[in-house]
Structure formats: C-alpha cells, structure tokens
Protein backbone atom coordinates (compact mmCIF):
# COMPACT_ATOMS: atom_id res chain seq x y z
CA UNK A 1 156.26 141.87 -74.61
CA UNK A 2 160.05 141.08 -75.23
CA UNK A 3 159.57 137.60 -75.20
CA UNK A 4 156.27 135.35 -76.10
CA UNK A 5 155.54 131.36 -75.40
CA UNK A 6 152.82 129.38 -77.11
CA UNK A 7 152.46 125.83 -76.39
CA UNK A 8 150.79 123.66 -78.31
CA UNK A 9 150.79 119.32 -78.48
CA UNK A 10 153.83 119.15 -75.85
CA UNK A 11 155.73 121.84 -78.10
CA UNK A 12 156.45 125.38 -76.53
CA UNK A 13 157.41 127.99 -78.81
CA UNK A 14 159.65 130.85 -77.61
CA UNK A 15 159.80 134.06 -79.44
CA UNK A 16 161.82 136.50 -79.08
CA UNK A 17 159.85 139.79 -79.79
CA UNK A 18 161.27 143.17 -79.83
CA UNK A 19 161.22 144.49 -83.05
CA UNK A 20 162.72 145.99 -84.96
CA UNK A 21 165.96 143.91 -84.84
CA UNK A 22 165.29 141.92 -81.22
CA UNK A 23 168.13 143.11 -79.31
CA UNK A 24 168.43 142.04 -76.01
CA UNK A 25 168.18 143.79 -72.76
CA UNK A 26 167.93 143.53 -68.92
CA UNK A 27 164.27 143.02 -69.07
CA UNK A 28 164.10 140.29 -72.40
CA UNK A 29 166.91 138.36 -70.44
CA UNK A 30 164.72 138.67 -67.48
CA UNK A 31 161.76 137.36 -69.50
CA UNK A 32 164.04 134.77 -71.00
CA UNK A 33 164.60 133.09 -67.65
CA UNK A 34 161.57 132.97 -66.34
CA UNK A 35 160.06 131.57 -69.20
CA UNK A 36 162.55 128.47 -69.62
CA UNK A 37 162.74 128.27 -66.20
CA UNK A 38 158.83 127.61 -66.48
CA UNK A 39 159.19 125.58 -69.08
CA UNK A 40 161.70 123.19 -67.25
CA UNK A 41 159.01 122.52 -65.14
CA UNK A 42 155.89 122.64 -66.43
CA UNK A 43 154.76 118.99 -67.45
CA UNK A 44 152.41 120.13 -70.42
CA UNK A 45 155.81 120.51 -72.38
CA UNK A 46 158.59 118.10 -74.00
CA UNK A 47 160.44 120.28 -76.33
CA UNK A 48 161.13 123.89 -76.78
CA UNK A 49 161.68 125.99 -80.05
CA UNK A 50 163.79 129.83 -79.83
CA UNK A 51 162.94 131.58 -83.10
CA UNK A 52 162.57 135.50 -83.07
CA UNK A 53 159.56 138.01 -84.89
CA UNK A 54 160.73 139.60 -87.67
CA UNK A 55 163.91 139.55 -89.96
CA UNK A 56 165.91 139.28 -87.21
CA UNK A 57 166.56 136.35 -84.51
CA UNK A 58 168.48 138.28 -82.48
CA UNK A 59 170.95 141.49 -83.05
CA UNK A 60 173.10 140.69 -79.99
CA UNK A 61 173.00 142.85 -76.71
CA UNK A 62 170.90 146.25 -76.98
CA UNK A 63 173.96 148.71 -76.43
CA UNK A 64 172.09 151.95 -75.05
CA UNK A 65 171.21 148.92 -72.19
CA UNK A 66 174.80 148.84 -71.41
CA UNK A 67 176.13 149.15 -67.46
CA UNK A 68 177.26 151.86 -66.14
CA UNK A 69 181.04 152.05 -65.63
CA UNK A 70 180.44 154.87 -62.91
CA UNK A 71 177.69 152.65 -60.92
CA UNK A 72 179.38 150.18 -58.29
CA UNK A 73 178.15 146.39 -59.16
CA UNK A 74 176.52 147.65 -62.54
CA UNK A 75 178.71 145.56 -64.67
CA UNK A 76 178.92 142.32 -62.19
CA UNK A 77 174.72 142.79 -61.96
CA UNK A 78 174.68 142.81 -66.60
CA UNK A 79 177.34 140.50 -66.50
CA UNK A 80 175.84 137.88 -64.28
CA UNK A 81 172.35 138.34 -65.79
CA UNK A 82 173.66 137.94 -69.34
CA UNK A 83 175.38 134.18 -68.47
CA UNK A 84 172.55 133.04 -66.27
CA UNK A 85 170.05 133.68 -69.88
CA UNK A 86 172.43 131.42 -71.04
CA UNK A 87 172.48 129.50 -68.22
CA UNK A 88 168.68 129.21 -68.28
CA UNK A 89 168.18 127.39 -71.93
CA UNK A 90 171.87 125.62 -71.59
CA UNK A 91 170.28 123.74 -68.32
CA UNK A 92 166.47 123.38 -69.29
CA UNK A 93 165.24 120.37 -68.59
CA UNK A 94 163.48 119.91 -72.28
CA UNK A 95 165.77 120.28 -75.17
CA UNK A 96 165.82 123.39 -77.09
CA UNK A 97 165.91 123.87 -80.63
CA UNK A 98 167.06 127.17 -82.29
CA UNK A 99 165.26 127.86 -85.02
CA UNK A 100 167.60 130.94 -86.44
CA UNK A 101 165.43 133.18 -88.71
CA UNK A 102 167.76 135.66 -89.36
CA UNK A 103 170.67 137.50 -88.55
CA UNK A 104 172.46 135.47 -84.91
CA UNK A 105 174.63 138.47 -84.06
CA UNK A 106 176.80 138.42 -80.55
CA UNK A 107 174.28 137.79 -77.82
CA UNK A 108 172.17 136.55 -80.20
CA UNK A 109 174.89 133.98 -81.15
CA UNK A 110 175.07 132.95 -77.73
CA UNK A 111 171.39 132.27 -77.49
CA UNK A 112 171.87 130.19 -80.43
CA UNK A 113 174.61 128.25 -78.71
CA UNK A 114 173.23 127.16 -75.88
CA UNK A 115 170.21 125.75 -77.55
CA UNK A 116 170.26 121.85 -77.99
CA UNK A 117 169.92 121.42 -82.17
CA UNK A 118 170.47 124.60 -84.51
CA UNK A 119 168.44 125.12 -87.73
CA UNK A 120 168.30 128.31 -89.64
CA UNK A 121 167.01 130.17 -92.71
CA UNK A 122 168.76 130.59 -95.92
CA UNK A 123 169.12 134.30 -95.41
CA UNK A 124 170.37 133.92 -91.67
CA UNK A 125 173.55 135.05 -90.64
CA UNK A 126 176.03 134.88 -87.72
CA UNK A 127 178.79 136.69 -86.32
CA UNK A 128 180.59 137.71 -83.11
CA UNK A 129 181.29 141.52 -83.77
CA UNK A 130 182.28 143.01 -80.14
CA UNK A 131 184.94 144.52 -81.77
CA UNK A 132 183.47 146.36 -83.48
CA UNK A 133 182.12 148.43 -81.03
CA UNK A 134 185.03 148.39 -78.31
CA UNK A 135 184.58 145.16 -76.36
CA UNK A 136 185.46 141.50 -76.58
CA UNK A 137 183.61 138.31 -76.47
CA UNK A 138 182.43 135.14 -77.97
CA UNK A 139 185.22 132.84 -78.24
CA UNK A 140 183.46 130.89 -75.17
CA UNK A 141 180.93 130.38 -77.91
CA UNK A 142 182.69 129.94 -81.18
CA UNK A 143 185.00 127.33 -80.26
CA UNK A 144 182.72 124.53 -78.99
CA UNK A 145 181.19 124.96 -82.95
CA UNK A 146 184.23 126.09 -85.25
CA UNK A 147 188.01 125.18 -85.60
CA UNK A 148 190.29 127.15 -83.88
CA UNK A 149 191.70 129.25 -86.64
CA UNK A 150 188.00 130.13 -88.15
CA UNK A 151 187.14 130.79 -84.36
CA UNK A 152 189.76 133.53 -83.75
CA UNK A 153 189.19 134.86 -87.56
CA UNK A 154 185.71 135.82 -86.40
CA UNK A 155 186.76 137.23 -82.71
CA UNK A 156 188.99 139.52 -84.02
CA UNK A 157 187.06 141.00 -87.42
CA UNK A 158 183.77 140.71 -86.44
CA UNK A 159 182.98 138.92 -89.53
CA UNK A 160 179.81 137.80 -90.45
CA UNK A 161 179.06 134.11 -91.52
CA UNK A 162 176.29 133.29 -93.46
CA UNK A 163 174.38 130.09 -92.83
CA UNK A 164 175.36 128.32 -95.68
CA UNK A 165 179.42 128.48 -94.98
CA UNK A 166 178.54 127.26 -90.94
CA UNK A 167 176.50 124.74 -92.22
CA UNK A 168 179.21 123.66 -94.27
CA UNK A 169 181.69 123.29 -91.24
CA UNK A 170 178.86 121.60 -89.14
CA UNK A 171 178.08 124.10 -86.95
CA UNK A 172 173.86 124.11 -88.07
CA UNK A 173 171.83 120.84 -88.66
CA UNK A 174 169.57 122.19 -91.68
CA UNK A 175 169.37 125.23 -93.86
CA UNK A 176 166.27 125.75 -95.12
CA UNK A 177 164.53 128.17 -97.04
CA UNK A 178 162.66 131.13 -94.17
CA UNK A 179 158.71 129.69 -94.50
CA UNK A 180 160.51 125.96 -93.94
CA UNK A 181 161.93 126.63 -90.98
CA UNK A 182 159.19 126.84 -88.30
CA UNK A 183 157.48 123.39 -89.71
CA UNK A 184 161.14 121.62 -89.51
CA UNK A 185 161.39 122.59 -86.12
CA UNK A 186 157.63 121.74 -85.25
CA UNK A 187 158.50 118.13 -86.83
CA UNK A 188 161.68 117.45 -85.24
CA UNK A 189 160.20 118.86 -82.15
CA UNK A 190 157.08 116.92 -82.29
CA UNK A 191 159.46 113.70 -82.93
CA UNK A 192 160.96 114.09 -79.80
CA UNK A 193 157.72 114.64 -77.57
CA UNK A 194 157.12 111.43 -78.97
CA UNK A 195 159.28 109.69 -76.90
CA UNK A 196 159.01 108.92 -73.30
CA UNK A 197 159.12 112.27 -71.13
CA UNK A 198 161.59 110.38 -68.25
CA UNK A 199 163.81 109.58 -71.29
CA UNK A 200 164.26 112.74 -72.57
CA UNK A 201 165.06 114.52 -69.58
CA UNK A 202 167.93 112.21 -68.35
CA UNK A 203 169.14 112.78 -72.26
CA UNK A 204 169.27 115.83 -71.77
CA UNK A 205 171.03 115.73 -68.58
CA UNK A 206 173.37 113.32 -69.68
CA UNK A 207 174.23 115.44 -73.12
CA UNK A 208 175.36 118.29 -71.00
CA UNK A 209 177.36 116.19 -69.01
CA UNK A 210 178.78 114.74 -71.55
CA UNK A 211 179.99 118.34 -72.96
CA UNK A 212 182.05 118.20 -69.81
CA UNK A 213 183.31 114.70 -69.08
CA UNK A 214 185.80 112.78 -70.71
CA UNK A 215 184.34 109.66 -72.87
CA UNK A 216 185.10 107.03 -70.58
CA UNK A 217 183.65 108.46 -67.31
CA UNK A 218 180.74 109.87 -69.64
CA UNK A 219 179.89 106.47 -70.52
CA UNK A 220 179.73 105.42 -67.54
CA UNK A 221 177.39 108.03 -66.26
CA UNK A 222 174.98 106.95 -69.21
CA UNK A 223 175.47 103.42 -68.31
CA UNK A 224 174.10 104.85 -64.60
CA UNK A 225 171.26 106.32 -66.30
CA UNK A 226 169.80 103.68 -68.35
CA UNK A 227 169.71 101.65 -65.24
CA UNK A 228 167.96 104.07 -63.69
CA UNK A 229 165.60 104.54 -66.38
CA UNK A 230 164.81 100.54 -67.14
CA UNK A 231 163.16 100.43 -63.96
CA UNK A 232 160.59 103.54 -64.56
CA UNK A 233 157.13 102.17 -65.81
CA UNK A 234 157.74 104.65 -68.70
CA UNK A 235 160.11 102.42 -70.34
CA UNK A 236 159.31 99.57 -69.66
CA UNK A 237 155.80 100.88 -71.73
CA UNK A 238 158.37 101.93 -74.04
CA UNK A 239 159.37 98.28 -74.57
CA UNK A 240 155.71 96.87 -74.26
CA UNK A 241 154.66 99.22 -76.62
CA UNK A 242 157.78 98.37 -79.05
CA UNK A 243 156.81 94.52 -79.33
CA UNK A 244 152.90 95.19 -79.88
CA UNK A 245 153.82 96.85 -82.51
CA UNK A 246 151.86 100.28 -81.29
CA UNK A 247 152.07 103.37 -79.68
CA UNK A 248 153.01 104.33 -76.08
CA UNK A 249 151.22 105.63 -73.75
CA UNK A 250 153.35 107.33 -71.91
CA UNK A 251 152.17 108.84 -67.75
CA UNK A 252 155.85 110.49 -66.72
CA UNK A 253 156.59 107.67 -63.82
C-alpha cells in the first residue's frame, strides 16, 4: 500500500508508505485523494497528521512515473492529478499537520505545503531540485513560506535546506529530535479535537480564505462566521461548558 490511515481518539494518521525513499506516483496521489477526501467527511475524525515510513517523508515525484511526451493528454492527465493531491489536503475539511520525518524533496515539498501546521525532525531536509533533472517548479510553493530572494536561490540550484535554517526563517513550527516528532503531532493534534468539531471546520475554511482575501474583507468573512457559529448548540456548549468550569460535550450540531 502507497499510502496507510489509522485513526485513533478523533486523530487520523496518514502515512505515506513506499519505501525505500516514498516517491510519489499516479497511484500514491490516487490513494492520497481518496483518503483525505474520506477523511473530510468522515465524522470519527478532527485532525489529520502526513508523516511518511522510513527515512524519508517524501523524495518528490517518482521520475520513471513521468508522462509521456509522445501520448496526447499524458501530461495535462499527471499534471492535473499532481495539483488536485494538493488540492485534496489544501481543502480538507480537518486541518492537517505535516509531520516531516525526513528529507521534503519537490513533490514532497508540496505535500508539506499544503498541510495546515509543519513540524519536522532534526535530520529533515527540504528542497525544490527540478533543475536538477531538466524541469522547473516550486516557486508556487516556496514563496508563500520564504522571502523572495531565498525563494529564487532554491528554484534555480536546487539547494537543499535543512530544517534547522527554515525553521529559523519561520517556515516550520517545531524541530524536534525524529522519536519526538510523532507524539508532538499526536498532542497538538489531540488539542485541537478538543475543541468543538463545527468550530474547527469553519477555521479551517476561513484560514484558507484568508490566504486569499485581503485583511479587511477577510475580517469580515470571519465576522460572518462567528455569527453563524454562536447560534450552533456546539458553542453555545462551548460557553456553558467554559463557565462550569468543565469539559464539553460536544454532538457536531
């Protein structure tokens, strides 16, 4: 199997699995959109972790998977399929956390990216290195994370970055030694299934929207939201809950 889910206490755990180095191909980005499609929907989970088997998170895109130059609609068929993976975790309807074990190369950057929070490993490493091999790609990527000049430094050498230096600029939330990282994700993960299902999912919504709106219309869309939201009998548990002094009990209505 290219790609595994466990769930367990609200908390699904995506792996990718195709060792040695978990490269991706048509079928793992296949398997990658059904399963966060699934997840989106399926009300046994809150949150979602991407971590990878191995050494590796991800290698980027499995290269003797490439399209066909020759073959009319190959490229438009990869191409498509390789932004609707993205797609897939980008618009889930749980937030993701990457939880980067190792080496985030290309496609596996761009996994990475469109996760909600990034933590990674010590010995993890990133890079965009197309290049390297005859193609281009990545800046989509890079520049929502990095400044412009770092961005373009690693488009056009293929560099790689370890963890440390990207959490320096920002770019990761935590760098933690490799047997910490699964259990940081698990606890930040099982912080946010905490909270009130409803809640989450219009954050969610409203953080990728926000990605794309300027801050005063953003704001307003949140302001649109929380109205929405005060009248589900989810928060107003939330609030009940809050004064008493105990925990929710939360039913998703």
């Amino acid at each position: 199997m290219s790609v595994s889910l466990e769930v367990s206490e609200y908390v699904a755990v995506v792996r990718l699995d195709k060792p040695p180095v978990n490269a991706v191909d048509r079928k793992t980005r296949g398997r990658l959109i059904e399963v966060f499609d699934e997840i989106s929907e399926r009300t046994d989970i809150r949150v979602a972790i991407l971590t990878g088997t191995g050494k590796y998170f991800c290698s980027g895109a499995d290269l003797k998977d490439r399209p066909d130059p020759d073959k009319a609609g190959d490229f438009l068929g990869h191409n498509r399929l390789t932004r609707e993976t993205g797609n897939a975790i980008r618009e889930c309807a749980k937030p993701v956390i990457a939880a980067v074990n190792g080496p985030a190369l290309g496609a596996g950057f761009g996994l990475m990216s469109a996760c909600d929070i990034f933590l990674a490993s010590e010995d993890a490493s990133f890079a965009m290195p197309e290049i390297n091999v005859g193609l281009a790609g990545g800046v989509s990527m890079l520049r929502t994370m990095v400044g412009r000049s770092f961005t373009r430094r690693m488009f056009y050498t293929g560099m790689r970055v370890k963890a440390a230096e990207l959490y320096r600029r920002g770019v990761l939330d935590e760098v933690v030694p490799a047997e910490q990282l699964l259990p940081l994700a698990m606890e930040i993960a099982k912080e946010i299934a905490s909270k009130a299902p409803l809640a989450i999912a219009y954050a969610k919504q409203a953080a990728n929207m926000m990605d794309l709106m300027p801050q005063r219309d953003g704001y307003r869309v949140e302001q649109n939201i929380t109205m929405a939201l005060s009248k589900t009998e989810d928060a107003q548990e939330a609030r009940k809950a809050f004064l008493e002094k105990r925990q929710p009990v939360y039913k998703g209505r």
